[in-house]
N, C-alpha and C. Protein backbone atom coordinates (compact mmCIF):
# COMPACT_ATOMS: atom_id res chain seq x y z
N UNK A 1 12.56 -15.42 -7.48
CA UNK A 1 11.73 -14.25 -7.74
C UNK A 1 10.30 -14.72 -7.96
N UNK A 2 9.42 -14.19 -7.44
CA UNK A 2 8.21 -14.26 -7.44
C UNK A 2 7.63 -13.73 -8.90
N UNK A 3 6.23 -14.67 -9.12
CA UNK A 3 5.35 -14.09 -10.19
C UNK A 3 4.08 -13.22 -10.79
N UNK A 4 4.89 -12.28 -11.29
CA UNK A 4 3.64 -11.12 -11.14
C UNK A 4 3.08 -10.77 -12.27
N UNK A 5 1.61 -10.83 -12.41
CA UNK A 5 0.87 -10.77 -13.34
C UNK A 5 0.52 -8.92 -13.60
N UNK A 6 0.91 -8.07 -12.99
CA UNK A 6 1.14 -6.49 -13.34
C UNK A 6 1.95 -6.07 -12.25
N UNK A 7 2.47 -5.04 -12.64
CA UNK A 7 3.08 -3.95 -11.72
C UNK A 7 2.34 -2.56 -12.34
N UNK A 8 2.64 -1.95 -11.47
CA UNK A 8 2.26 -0.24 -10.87
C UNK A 8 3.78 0.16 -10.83
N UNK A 9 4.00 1.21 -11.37
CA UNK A 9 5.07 2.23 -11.08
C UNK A 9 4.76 3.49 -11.33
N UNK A 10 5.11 4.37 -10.74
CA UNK A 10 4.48 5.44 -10.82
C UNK A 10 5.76 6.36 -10.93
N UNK A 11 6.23 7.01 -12.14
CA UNK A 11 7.48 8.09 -12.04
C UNK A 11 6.47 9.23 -12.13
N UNK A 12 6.77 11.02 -11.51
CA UNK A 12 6.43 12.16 -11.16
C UNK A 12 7.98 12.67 -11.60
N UNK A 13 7.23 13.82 -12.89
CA UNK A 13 8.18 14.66 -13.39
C UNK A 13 8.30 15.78 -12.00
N UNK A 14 7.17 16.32 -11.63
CA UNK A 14 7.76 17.31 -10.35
C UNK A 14 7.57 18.25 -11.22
N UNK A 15 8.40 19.26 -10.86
CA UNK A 15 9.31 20.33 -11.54
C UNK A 15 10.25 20.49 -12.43
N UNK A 16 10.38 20.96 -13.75
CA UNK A 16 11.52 21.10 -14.27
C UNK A 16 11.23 21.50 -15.96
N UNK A 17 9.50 21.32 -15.69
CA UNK A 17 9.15 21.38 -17.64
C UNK A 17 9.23 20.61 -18.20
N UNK A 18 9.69 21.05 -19.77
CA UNK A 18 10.16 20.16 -20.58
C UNK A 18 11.67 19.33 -20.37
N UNK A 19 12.48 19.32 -19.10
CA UNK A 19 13.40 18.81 -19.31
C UNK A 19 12.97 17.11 -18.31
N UNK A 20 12.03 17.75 -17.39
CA UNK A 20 11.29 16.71 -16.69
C UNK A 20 10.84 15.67 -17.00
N UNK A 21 9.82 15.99 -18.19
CA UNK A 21 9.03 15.20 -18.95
C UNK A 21 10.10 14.34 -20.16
N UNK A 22 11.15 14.88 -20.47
CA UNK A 22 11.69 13.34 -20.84
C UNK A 22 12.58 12.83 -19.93
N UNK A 23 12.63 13.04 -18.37
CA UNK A 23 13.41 12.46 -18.32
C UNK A 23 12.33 11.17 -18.04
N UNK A 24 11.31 11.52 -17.76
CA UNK A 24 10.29 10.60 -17.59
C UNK A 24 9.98 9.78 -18.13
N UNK A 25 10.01 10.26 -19.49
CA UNK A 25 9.84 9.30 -20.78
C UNK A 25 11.18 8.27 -21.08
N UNK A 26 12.14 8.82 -20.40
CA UNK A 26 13.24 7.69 -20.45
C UNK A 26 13.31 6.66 -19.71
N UNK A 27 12.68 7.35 -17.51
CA UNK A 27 12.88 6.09 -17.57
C UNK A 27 11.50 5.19 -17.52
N UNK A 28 10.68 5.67 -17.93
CA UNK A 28 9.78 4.33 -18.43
C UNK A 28 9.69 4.00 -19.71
N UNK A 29 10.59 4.30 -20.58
CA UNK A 29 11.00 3.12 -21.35
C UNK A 29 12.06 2.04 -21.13
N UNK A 30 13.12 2.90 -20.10
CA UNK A 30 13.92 1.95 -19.47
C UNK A 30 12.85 0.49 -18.54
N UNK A 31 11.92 1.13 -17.92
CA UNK A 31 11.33 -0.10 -16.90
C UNK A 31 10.68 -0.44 -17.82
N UNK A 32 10.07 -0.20 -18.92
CA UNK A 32 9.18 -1.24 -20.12
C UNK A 32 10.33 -2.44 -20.51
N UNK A 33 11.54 -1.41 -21.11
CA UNK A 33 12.35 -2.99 -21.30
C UNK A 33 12.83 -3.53 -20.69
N UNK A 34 13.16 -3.10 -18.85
CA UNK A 34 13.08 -4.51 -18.06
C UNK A 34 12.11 -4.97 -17.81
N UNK A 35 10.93 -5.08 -17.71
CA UNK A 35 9.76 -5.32 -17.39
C UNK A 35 9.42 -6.52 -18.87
N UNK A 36 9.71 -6.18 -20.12
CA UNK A 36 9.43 -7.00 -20.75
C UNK A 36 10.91 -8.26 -20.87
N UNK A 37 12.29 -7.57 -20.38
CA UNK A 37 13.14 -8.75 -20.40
C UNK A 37 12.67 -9.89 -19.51
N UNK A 38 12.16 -9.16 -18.47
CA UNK A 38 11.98 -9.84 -17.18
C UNK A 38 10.47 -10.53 -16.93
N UNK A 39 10.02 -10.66 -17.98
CA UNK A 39 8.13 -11.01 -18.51
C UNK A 39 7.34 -10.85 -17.86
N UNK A 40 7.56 -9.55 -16.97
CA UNK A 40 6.91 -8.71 -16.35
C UNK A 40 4.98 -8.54 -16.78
C-alpha cells in the first residue's frame, strides 16, 4: 500500500433530512477511524 500524506472523501447526504445527515455523520466517523488505524 502506498503512502499518503491526505485524502479527500467526500460523503453527500442527498435527500432524506435529518435521517441523512447522520447517516453521514456515521460514516465519517467510520472513515476517521480507519483512516487513523490505517495512519492515514
Amino acid at each position: 500500500m502506498s503512502s499518503l500524506e491526505s485524502v479527500i472523501v467526500e460523503i453527500r447526504a442527498a435527500e432524506g433530512g435529518a435521517d441523512a445527515k447522520l447517516l453521514v455523520e456515521e460514516q465519517l466517523a467510520i472513515y476517521v477511524r480507519l483512516g487513523g488505524r490505517r495512519s492515514l
